[in-house]
Every structure is written in C-alpha cells, then in structure tokens.
Protein backbone atom coordinates (compact mmCIF):
# COMPACT_ATOMS: atom_id res chain seq x y z
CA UNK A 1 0.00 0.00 0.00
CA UNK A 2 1.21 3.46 -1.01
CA UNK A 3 1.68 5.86 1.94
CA UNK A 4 -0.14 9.01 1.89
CA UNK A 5 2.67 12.10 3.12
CA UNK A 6 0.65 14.82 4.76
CA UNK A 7 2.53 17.80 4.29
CA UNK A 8 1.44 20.86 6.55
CA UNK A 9 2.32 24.41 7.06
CA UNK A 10 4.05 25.15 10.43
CA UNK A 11 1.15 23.84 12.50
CA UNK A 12 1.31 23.98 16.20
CA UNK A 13 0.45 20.52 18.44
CA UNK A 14 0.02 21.45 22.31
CA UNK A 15 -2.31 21.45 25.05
CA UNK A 16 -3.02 22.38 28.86
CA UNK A 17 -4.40 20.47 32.14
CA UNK A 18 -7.97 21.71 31.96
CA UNK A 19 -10.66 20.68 34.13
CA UNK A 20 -13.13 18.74 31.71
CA UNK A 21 -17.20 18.95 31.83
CA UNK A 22 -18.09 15.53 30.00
CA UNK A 23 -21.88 16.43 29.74
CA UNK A 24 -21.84 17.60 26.75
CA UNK A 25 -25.40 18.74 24.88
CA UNK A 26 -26.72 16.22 21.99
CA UNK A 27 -27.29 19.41 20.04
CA UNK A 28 -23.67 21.00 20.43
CA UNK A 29 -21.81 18.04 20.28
CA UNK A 30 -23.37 16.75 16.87
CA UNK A 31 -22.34 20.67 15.49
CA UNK A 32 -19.16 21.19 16.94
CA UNK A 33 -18.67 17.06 15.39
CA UNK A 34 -19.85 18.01 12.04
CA UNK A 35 -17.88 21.43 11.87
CA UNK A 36 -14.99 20.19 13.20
CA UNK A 37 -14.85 17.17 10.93
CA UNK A 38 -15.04 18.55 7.66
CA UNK A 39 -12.09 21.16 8.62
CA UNK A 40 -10.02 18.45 9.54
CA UNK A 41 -10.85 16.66 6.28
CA UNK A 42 -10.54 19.63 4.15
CA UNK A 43 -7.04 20.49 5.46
CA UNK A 44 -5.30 17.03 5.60
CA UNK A 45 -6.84 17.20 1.76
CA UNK A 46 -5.53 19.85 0.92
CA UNK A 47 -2.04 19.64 2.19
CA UNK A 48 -1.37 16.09 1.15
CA UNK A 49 1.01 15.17 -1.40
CA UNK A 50 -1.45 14.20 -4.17
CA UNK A 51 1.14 12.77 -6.67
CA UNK A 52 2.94 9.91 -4.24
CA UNK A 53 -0.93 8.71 -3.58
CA UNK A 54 -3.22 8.31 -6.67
CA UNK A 55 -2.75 11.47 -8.55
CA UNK A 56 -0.05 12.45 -11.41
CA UNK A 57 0.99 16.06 -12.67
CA UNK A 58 -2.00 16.76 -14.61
CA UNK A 59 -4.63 15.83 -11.50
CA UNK A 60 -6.07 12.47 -13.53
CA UNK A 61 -5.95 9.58 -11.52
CA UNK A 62 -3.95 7.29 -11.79
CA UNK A 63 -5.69 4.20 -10.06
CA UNK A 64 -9.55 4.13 -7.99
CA UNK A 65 -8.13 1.47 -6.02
CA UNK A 66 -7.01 3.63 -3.40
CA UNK A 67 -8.08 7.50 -3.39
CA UNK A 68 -5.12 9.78 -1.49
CA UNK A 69 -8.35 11.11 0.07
CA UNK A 70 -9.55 8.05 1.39
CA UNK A 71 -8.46 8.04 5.00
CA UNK A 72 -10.30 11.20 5.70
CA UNK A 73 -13.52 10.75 4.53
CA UNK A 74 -15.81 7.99 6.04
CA UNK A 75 -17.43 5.55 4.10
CA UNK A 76 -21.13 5.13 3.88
CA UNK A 77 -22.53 4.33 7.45
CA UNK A 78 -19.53 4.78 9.38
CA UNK A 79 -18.88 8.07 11.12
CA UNK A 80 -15.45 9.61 12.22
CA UNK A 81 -14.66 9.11 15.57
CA UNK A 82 -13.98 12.05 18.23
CA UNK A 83 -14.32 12.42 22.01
CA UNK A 84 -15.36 16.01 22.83
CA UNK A 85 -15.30 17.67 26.06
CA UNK A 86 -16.44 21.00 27.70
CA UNK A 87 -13.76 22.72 29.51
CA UNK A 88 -14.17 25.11 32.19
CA UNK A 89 -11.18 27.16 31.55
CA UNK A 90 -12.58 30.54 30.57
CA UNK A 91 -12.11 32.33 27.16
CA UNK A 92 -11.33 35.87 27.18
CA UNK A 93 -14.83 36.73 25.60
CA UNK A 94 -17.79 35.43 27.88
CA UNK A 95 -19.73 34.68 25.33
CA UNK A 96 -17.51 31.45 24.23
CA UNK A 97 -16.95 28.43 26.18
CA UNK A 98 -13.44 26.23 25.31
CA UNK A 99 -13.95 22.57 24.27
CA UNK A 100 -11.52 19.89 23.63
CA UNK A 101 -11.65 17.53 21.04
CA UNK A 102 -9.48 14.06 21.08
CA UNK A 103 -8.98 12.32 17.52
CA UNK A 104 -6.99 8.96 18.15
CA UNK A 105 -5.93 8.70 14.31
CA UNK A 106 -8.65 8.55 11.64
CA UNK A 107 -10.89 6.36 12.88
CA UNK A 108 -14.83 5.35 11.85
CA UNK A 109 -17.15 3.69 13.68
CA UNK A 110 -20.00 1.74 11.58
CA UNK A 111 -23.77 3.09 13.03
CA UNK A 112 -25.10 1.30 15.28
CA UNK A 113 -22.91 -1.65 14.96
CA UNK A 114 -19.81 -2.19 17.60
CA UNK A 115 -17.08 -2.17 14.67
CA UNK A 116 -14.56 0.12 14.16
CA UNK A 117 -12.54 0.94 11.28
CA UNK A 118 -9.06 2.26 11.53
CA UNK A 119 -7.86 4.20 8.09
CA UNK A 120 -3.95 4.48 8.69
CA UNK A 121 -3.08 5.86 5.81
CA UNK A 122 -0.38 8.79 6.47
CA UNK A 123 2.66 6.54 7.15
CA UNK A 124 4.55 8.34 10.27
CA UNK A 125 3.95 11.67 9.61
CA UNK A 126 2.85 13.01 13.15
CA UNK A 127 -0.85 14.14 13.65
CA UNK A 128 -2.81 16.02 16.18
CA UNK A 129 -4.54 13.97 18.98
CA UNK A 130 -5.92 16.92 21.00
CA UNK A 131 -7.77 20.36 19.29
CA UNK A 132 -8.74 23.24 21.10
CA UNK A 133 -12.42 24.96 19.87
CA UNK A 134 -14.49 27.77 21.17
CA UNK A 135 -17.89 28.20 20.79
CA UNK A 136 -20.75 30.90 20.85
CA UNK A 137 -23.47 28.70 21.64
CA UNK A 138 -26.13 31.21 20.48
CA UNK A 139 -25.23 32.24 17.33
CA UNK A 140 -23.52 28.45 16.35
CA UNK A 141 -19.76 30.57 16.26
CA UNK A 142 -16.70 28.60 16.35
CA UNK A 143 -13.02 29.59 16.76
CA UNK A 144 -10.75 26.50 15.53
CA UNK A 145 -7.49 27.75 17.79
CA UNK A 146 -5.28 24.66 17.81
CA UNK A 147 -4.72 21.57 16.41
CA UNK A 148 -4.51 20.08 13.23
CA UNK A 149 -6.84 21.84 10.83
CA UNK A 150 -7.54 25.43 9.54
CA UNK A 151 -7.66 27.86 12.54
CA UNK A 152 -9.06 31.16 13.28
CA UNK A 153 -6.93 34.40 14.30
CA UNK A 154 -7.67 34.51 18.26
CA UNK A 155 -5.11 37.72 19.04
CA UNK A 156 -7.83 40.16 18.52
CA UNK A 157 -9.27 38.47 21.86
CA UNK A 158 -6.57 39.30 24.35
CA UNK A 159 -5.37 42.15 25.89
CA UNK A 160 -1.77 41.79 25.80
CA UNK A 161 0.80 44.25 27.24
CA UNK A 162 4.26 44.50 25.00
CA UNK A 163 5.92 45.49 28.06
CA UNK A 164 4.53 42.33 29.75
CA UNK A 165 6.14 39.13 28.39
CA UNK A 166 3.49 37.23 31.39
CA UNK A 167 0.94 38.65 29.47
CA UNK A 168 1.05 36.72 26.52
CA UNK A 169 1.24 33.48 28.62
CA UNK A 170 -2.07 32.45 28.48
CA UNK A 171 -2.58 33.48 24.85
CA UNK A 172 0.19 30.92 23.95
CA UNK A 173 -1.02 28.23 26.47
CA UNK A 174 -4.81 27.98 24.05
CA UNK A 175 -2.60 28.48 20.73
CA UNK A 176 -0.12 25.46 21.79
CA UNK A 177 -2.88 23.22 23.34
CA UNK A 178 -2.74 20.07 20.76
CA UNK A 179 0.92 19.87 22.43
CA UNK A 180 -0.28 19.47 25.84
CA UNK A 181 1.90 22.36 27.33
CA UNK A 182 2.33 22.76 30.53
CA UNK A 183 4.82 24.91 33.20
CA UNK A 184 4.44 27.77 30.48
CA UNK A 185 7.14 30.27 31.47
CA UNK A 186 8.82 33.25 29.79
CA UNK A 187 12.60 33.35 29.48
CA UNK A 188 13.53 36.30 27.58
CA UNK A 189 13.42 38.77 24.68
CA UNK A 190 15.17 39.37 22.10
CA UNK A 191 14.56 42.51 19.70
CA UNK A 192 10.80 41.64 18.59
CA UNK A 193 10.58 38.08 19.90
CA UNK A 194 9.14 36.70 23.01
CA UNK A 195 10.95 33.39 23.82
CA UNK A 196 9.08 30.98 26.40
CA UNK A 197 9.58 27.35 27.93
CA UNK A 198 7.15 24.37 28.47
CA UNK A 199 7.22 20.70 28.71
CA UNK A 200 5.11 19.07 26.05
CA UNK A 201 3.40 15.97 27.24
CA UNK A 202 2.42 15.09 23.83
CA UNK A 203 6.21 15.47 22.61
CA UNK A 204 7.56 14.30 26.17
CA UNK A 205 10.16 16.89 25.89
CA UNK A 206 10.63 20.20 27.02
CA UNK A 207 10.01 22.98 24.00
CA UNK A 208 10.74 26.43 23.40
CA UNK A 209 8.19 28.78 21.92
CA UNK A 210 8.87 31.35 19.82
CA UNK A 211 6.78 34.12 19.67
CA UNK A 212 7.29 37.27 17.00
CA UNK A 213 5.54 40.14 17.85
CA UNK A 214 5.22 40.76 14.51
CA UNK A 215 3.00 37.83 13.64
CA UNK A 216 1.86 36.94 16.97
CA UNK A 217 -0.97 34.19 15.44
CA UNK A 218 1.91 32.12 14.30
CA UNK A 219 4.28 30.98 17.23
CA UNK A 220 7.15 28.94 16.63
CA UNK A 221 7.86 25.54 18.36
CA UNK A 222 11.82 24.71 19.03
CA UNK A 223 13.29 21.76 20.35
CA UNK A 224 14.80 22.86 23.99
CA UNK A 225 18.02 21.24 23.20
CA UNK A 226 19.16 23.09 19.99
C-alpha cells in the first residue's frame, strides 16, 4: 500500500491540564462534530502530497483502487470518531466556552454496529490527537485555535501588554494546546521576539516557543536542546 505524506504548514500541536465537563449537549456536540470534521478533512486534503498517492501532474488519476483522500472521509454508514469535552477554563470573551476535542488517528465507527474501522493511511507523519475549539453557543460561532486543521486568528481576543512578556502566557497556552503544554514560562526577549519554555506531554520533551511580535498568530515551536 502506497503511503499518503501529509505535508502541513508550520502547525502547532500542544495542550493544557484543563478541568473537563463531560456532559456535553446532543445538540452542540453533533455541530461542533460536524464542523470540526469537515475542517479536519478539508485540510489534511488539501495539504497532502497528491502525486505519491493516486494522482499524477496533470490531476487524472492514476488508479480508484485507493483514493489519497480516502483516509479522511468515512465511508457510507460509518462516522469519524472524536471524544469532545467541555472545559471550564474561561475564554477571554464570555460569550464562548473552550472545548476539547481528542482524535486517536482517523478512525470510523460503523452506526449502530460495535465495529470500528481504523484508516492508517499517512505513514509516520505526526498528527494532532488533542484540538482546542471555542464556541458561541447562540449564534452556532466557532473559533478553531489549535490543532490540526484550519484555525481562526484569536489575538484580537486578548489584551496583551508588550511590556509584559506574562501577558502573553495564556494566549500561547490555548494556541499550543494540541501539544499538551504545561509549566508555560517566559525566558527572555530578544529585539521583537518573546521566547518561552514548556514541557510538552504530547512530545515528552521540554520545547521552546517562539513568539514574534510581529505575527503573533503564528508561534514557533523549538526543540529545547538546539
């Protein structure tokens, strides 16, 4: 079987210790599924390496036996598996409450059956486990802030003081949650970059973000050691 190479933009993988509300709603769970599926399908598909899976220069097909698409879209009566979780860390606008979504690979689960269906397609390249959304639950308004799929700008959101490196802390603890940050703490500056520590329990390492104040929705994850 060909492997399927996902490549990405710089996307960030972190997360925090929040305290989880497993109650859920029906109604908000099925949307904040359905929304967050299809953005996770539409970015892995659109950042995959077409021609080493099924595709060559012109976009014809080479083969229907196996689509490079395949492993993230379900097939008829399965549906994509996802835990989701309401957390009770507070977003800087009220009107928005944080959820957590875990993805253990892409998986389907066949309706009403007890079969599951594992798709694992994308050889070793790394993918996000944990995703960070926030929702307006009256007007149906989500902010995709980390994880594996397109995202929304969140800075807008914050007050942040340039003359306070703290201040960003918390900022960068939402944008680095598929990484499962923790111990976030600032260790200097230099010119217009912010440069903080954290041990990653998703990388089991300790990490160094990078933070630009000139393009603060894009921080920069570096391994500790180099």
């Amino acid at each position: 079987m060909k492997r399927l190479i996902v490549v990405l933009f710089v996307v960030l993988k972190a997360n925090i210790a929040f305290d989880q509300n497993h109650n859920v709603n029906d109604s908000i769970s099925e949307f904040l599924y359905n929304e967050t599926y299809k953005n996770i399908a539409a970015f892995n598909i659109k950042y995959s390496v077409h021609s080493l899976n099924g595709v060559n220069k012109g976009n014809f097909l080479k083969t229907n036996e196996k689509f490079f698409y395949d492993a993230f879209i379900s097939d008829i009566n399965y549906k994509f598996k996802m835990d989701i979780k309401e957390l009770s860390q507070p977003y800087p606008l009220n009107n928005y409450t944080l959820y957590q979504v875990f993805i253990d690979g892409f998986r389907y689960t066949k309706t009403n059956e007890d079969v599951e269906v594992a798709k694992g397609v994308i050889g070793g390249f790394p993918f996000s486990n944990y995703y960070l959304l926030a929702l307006d639950k009256q007007n149906k308004i989500i902010k995709f802030i980390s994880g594996q799929f397109f995202r929304n700008t969140i800075s807008n959101d914050f007050s942040f003081d340039i003359n306070n490196s703290d201040s960003f802390i918390e900022y960068l603890r939402l944008k680095t949650f598929c990484l499962q940050t923790k111990n976030l703490i600032f260790i200097k500056k230099r010119g217009k970059r912010l440069f903080y520590k954290s041990f990653s329990e998703e990388l089991k390492k300790e990490i160094i973000i990078m933070l630009s104040l000139k393009d603060v929705e894009n921080p920069i994850i570096i391994d500790a050691k180099k």
